[in-house]
PDB file of N, CA and C in Angstrom:
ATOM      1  N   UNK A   1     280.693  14.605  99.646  1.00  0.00           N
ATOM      2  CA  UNK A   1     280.590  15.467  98.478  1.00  0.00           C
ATOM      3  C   UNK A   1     279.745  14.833  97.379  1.00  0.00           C
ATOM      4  N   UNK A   2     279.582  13.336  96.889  1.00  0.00           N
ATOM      5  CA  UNK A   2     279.150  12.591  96.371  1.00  0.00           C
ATOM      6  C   UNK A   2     277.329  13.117  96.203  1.00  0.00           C
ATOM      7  N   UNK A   3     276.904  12.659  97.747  1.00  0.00           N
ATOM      8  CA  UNK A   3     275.381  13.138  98.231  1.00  0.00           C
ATOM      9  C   UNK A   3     275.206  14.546  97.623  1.00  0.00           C
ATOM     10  N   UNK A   4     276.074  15.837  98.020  1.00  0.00           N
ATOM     11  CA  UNK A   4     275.981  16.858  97.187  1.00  0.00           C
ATOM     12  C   UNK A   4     275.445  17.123  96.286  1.00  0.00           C
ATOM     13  N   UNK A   5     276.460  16.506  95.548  1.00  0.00           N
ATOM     14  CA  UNK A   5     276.400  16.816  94.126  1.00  0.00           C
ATOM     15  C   UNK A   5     275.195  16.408  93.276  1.00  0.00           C
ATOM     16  N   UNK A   6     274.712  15.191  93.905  1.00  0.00           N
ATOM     17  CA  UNK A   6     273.580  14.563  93.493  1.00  0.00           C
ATOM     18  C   UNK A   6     272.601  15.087  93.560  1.00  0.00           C
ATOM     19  N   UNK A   7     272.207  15.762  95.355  1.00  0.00           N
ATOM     20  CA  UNK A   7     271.231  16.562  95.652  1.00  0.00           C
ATOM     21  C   UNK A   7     271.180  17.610  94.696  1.00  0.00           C
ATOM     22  N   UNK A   8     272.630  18.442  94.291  1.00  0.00           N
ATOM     23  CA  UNK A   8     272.141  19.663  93.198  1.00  0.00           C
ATOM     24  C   UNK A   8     271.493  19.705  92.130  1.00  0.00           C
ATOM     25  N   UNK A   9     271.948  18.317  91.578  1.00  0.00           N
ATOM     26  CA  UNK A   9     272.118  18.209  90.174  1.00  0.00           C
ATOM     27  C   UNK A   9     270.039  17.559  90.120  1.00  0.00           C
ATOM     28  N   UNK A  10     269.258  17.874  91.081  1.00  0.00           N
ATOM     29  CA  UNK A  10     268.408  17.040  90.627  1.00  0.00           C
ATOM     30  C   UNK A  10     266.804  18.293  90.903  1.00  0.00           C
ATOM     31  N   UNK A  11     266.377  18.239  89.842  1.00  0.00           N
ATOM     32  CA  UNK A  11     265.237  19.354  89.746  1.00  0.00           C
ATOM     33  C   UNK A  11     264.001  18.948  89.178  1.00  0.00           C
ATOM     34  N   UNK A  12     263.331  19.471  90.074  1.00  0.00           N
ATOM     35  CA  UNK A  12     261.369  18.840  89.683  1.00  0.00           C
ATOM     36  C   UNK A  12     260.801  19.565  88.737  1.00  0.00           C
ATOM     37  N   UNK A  13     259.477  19.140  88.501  1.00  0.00           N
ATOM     38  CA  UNK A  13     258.530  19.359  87.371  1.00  0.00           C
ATOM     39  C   UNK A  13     258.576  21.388  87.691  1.00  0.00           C
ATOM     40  N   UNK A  14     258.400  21.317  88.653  1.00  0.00           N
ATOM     41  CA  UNK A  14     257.846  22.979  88.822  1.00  0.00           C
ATOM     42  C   UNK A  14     258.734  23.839  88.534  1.00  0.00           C
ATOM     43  N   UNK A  15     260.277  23.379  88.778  1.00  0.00           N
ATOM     44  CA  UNK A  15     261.529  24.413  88.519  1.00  0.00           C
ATOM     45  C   UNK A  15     261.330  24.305  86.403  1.00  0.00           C
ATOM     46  N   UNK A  16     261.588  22.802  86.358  1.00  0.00           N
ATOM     47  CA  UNK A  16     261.089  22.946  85.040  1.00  0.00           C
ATOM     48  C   UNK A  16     260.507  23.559  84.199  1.00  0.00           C
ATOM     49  N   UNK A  17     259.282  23.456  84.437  1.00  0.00           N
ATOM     50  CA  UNK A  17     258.348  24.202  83.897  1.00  0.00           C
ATOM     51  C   UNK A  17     258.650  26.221  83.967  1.00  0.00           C
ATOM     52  N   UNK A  18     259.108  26.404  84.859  1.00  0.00           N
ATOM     53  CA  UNK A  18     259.343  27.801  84.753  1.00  0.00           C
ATOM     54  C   UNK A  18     260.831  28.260  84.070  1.00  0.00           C
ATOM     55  N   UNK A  19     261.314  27.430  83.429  1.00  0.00           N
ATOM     56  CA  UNK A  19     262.692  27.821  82.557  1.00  0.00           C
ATOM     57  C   UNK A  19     262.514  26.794  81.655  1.00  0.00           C
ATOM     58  N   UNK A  20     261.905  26.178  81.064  1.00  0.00           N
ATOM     59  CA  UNK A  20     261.506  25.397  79.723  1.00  0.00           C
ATOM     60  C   UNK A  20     261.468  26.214  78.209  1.00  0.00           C
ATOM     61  N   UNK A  21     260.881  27.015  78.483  1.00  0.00           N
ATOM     62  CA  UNK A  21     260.753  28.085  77.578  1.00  0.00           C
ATOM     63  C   UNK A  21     262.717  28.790  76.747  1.00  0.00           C
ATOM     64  N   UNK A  22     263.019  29.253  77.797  1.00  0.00           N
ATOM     65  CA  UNK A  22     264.654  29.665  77.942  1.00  0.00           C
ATOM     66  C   UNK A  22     265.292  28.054  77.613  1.00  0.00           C
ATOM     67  N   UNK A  23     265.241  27.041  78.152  1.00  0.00           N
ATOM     68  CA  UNK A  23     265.943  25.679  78.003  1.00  0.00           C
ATOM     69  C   UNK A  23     265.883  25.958  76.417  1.00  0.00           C
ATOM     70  N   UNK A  24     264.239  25.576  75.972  1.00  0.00           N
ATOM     71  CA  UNK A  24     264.377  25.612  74.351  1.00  0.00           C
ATOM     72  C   UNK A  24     264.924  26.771  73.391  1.00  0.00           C
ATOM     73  N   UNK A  25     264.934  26.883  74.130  1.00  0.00           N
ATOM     74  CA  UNK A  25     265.827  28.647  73.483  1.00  0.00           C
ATOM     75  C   UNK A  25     267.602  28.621  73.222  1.00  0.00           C
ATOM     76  N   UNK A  26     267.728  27.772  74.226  1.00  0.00           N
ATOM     77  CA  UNK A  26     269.117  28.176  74.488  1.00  0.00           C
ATOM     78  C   UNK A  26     269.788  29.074  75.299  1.00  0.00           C
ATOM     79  N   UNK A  27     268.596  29.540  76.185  1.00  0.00           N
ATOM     80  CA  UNK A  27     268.971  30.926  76.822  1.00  0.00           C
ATOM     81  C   UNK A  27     269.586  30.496  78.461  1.00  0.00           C
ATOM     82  N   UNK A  28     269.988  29.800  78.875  1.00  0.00           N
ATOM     83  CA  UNK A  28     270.047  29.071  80.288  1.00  0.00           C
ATOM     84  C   UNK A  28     271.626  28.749  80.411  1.00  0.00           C
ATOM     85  N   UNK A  29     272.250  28.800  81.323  1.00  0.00           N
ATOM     86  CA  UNK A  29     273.326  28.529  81.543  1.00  0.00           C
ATOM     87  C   UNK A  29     273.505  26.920  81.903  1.00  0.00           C
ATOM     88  N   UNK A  30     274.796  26.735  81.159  1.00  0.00           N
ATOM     89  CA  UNK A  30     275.282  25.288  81.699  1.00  0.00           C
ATOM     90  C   UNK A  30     274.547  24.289  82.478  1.00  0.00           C
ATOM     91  N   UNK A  31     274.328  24.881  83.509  1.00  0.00           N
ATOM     92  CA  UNK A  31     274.212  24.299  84.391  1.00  0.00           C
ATOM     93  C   UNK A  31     272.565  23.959  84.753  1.00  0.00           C
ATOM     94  N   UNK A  32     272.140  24.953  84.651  1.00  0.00           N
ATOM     95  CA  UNK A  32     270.529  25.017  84.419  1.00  0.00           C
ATOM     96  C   UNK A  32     270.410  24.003  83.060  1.00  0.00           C
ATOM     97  N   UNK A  33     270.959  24.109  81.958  1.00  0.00           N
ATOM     98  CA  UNK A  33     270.326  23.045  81.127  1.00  0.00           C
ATOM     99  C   UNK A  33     271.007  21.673  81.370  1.00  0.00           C
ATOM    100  N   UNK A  34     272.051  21.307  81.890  1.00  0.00           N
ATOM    101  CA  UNK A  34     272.013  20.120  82.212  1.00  0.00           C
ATOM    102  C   UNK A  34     271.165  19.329  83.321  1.00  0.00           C
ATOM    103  N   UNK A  35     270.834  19.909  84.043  1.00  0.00           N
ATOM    104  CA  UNK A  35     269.823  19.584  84.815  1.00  0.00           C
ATOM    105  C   UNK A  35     268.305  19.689  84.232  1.00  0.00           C
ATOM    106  N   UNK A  36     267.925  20.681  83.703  1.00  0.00           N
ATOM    107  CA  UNK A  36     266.540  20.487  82.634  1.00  0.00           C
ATOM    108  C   UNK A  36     266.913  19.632  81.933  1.00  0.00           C
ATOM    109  N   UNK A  37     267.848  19.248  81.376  1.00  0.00           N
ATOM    110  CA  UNK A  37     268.292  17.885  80.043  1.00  0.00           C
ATOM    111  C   UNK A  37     267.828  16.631  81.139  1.00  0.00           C
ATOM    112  N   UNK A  38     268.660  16.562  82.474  1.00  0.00           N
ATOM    113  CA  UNK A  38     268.361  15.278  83.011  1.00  0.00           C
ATOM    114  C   UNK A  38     267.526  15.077  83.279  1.00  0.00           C
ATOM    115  N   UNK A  39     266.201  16.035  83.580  1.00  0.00           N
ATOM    116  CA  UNK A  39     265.037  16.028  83.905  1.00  0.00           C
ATOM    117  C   UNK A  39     264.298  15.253  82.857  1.00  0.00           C
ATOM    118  N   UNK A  40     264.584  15.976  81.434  1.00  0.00           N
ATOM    119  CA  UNK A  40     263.280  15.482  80.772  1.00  0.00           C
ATOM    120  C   UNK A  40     263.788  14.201  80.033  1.00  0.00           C
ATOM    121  N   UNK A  41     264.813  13.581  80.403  1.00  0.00           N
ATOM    122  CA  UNK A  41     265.245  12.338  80.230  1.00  0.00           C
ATOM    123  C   UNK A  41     264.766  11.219  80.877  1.00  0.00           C
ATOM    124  N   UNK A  42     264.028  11.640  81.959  1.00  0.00           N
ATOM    125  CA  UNK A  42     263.711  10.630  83.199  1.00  0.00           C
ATOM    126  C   UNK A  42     262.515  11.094  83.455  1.00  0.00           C
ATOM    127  N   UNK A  43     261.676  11.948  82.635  1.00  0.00           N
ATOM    128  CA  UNK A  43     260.076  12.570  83.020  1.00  0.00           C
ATOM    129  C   UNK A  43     259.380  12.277  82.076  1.00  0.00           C
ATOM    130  N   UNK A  44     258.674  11.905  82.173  1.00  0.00           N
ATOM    131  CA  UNK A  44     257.527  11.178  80.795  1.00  0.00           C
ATOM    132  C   UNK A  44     256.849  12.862  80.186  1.00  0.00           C
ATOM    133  N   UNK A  45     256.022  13.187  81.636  1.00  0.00           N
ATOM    134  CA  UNK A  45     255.445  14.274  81.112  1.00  0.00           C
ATOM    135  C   UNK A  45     256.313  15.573  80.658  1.00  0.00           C
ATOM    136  N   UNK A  46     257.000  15.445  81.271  1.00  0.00           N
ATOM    137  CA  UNK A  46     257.642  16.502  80.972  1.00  0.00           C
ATOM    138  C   UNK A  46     258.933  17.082  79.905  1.00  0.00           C
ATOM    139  N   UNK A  47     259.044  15.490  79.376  1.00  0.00           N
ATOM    140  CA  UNK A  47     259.709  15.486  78.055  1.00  0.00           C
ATOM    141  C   UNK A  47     258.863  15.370  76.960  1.00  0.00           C
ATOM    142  N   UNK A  48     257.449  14.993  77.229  1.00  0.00           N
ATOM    143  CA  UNK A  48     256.292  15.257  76.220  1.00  0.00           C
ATOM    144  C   UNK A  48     256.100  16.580  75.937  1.00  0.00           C
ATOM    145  N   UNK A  49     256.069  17.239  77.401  1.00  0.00           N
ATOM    146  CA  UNK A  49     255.634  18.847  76.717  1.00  0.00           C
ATOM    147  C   UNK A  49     257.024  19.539  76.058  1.00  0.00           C
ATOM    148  N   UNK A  50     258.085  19.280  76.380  1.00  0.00           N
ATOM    149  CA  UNK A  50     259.005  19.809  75.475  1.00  0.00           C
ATOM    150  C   UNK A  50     258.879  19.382  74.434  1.00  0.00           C
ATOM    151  N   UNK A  51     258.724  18.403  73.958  1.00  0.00           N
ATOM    152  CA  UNK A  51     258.765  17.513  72.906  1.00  0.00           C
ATOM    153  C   UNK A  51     257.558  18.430  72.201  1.00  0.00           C
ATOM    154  N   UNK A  52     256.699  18.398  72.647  1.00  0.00           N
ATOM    155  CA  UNK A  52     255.361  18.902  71.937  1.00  0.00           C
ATOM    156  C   UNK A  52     255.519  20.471  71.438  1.00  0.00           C
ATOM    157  N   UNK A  53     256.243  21.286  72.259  1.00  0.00           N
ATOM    158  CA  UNK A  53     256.746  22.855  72.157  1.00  0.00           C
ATOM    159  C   UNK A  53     257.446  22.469  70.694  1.00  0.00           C
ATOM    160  N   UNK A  54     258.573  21.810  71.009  1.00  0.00           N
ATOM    161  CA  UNK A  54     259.362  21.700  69.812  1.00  0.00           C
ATOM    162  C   UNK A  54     258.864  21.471  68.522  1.00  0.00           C
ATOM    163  N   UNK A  55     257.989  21.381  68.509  1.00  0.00           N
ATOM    164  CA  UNK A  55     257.550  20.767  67.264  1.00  0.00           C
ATOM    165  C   UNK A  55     256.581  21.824  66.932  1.00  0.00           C
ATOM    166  N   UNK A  56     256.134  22.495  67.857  1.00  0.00           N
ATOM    167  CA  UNK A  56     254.865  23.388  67.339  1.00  0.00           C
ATOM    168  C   UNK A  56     255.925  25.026  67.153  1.00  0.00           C
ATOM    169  N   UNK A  57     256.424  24.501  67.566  1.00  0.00           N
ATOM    170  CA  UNK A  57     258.273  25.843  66.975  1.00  0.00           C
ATOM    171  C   UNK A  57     258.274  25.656  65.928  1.00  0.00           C
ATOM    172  N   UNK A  58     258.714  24.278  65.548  1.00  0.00           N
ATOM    173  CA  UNK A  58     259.624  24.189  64.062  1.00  0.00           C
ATOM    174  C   UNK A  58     257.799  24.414  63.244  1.00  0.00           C
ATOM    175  N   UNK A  59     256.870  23.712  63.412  1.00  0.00           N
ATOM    176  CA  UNK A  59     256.166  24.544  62.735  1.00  0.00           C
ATOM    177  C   UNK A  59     255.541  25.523  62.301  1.00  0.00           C
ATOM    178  N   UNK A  60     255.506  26.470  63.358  1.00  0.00           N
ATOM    179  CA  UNK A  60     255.375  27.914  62.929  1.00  0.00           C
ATOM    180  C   UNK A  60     256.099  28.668  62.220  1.00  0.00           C
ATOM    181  N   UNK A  61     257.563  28.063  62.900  1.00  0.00           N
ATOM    182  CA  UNK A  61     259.070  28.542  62.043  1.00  0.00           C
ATOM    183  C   UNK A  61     258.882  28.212  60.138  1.00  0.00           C
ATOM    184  N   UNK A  62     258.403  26.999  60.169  1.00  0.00           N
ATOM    185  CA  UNK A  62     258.466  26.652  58.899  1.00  0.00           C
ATOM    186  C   UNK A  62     256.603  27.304  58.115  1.00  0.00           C
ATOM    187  N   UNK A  63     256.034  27.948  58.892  1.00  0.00           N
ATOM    188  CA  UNK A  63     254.898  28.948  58.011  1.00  0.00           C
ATOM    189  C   UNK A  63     253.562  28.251  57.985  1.00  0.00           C
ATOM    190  N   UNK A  64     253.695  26.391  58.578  1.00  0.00           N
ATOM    191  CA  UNK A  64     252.338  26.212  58.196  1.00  0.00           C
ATOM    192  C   UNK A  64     251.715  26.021  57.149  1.00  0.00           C
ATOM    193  N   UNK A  65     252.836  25.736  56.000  1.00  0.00           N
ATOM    194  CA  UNK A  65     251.977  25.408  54.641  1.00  0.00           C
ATOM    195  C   UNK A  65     250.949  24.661  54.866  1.00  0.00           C
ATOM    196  N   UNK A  66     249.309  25.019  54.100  1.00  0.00           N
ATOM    197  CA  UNK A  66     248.897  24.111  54.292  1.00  0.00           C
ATOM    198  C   UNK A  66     247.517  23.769  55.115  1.00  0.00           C
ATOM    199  N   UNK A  67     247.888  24.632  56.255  1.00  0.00           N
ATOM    200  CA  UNK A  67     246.945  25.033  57.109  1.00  0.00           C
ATOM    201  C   UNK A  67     245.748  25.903  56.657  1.00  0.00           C
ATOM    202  N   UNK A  68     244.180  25.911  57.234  1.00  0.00           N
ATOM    203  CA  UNK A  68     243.761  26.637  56.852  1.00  0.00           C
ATOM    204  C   UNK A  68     243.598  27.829  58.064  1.00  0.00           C
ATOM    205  N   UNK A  69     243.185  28.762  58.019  1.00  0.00           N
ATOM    206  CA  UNK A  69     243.655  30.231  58.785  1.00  0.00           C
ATOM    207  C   UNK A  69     242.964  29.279  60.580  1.00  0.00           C
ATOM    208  N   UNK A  70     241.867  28.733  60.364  1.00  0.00           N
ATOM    209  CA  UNK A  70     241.751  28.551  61.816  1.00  0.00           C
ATOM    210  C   UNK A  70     242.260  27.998  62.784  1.00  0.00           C
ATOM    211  N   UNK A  71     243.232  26.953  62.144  1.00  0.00           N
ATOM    212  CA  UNK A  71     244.599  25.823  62.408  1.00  0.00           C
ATOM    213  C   UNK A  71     245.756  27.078  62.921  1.00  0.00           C
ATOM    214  N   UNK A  72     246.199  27.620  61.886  1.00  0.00           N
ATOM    215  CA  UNK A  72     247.236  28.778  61.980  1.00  0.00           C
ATOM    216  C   UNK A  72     246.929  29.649  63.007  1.00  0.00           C
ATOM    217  N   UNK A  73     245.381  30.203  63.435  1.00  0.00           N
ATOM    218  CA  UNK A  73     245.710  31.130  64.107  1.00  0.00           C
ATOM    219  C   UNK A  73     245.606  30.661  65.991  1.00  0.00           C
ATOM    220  N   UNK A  74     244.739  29.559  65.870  1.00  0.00           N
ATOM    221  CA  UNK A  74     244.969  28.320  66.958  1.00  0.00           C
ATOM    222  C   UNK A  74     246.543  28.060  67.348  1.00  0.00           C
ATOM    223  N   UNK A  75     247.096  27.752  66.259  1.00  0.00           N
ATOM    224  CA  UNK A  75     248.330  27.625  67.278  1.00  0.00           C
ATOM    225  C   UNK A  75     249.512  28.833  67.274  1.00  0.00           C
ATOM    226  N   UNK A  76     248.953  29.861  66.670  1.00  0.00           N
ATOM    227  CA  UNK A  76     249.906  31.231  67.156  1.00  0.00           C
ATOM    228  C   UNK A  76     249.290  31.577  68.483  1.00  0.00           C
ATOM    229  N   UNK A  77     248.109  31.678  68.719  1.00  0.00           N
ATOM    230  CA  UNK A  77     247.471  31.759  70.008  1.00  0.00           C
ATOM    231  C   UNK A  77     248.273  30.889  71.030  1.00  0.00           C
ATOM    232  N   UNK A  78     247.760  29.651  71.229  1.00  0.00           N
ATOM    233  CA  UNK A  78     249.492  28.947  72.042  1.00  0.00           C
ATOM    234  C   UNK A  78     250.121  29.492  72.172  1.00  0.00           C
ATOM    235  N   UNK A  79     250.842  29.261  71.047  1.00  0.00           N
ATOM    236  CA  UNK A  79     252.569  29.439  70.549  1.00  0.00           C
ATOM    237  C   UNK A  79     252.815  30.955  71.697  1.00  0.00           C
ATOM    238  N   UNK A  80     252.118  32.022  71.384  1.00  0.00           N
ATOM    239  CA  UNK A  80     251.940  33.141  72.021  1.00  0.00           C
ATOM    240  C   UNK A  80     251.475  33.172  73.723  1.00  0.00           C
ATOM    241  N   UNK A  81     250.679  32.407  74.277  1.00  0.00           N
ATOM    242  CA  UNK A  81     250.549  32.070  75.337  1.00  0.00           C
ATOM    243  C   UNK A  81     251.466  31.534  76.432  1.00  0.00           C
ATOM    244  N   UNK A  82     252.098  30.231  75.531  1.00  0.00           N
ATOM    245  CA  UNK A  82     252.930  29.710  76.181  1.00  0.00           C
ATOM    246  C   UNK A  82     254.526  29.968  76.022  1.00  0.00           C
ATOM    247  N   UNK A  83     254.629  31.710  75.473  1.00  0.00           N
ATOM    248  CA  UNK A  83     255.814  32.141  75.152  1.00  0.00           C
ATOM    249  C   UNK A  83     256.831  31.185  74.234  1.00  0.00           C
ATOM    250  N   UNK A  84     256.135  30.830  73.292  1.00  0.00           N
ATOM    251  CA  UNK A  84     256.698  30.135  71.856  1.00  0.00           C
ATOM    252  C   UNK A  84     257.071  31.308  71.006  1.00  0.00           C
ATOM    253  N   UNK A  85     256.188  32.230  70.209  1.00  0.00           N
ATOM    254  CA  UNK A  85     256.197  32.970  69.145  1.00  0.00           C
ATOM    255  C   UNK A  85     257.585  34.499  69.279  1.00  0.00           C
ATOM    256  N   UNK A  86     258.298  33.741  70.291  1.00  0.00           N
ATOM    257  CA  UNK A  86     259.181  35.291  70.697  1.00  0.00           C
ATOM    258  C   UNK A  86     260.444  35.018  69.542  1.00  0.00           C
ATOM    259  N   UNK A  87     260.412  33.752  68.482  1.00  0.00           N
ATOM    260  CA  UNK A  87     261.762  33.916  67.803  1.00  0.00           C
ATOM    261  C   UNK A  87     260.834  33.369  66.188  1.00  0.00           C
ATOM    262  N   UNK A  88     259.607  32.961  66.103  1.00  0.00           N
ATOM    263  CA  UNK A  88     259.076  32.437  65.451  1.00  0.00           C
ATOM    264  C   UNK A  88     258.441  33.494  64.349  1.00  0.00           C
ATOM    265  N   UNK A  89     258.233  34.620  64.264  1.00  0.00           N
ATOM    266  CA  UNK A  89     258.091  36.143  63.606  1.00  0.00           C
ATOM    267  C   UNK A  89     256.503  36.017  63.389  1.00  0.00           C
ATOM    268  N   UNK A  90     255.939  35.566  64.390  1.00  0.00           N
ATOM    269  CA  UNK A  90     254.592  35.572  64.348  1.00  0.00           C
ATOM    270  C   UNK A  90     254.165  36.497  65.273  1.00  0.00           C
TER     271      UNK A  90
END
């Protein structure tokens, strides 16, 4: 049961990447985010790109003071691409 459990609990870059979006959200069950959590604990790249999402969240969230329009509309483009802007009111 040991081997099991281990085998479940363990998920690659590609499952990742297609529920990353929902992970940062909060939208994922238990179980799905503890396993995306262990992932990007032990993934260089792949706790970079969360890492990097997160941050380009909280700044859209927070408006971008500051920016001039070609900065701003550069990263709503992203943000929008890579299904960021769905809680961000951009």
């Amino acid at each position: 049961m040991g081997f099991r459990t281990r085998r479940e609990a363990k998920i690659g870059c590609m499952e990742v990447a297609l529920v990353l979006q929902a992970y940062l959200d909060g939208e994922v069950d238990e179980t799905v985010a503890r396993r995306v959590g262990a992932h990007l604990e032990i993934c260089r790249r792949c706790g970079m790109k969360a890492d990097t999402y997160r941050l380009i969240k909280a700044a859209l969230a927070r408006g971008g003071t500051g920016w001039d329009d070609l900065t701003r509309r550069r990263l709503q483009d992203f943000a929008h691409r890579v299904g960021l802007d769905q809680d961000s009111g951009t």
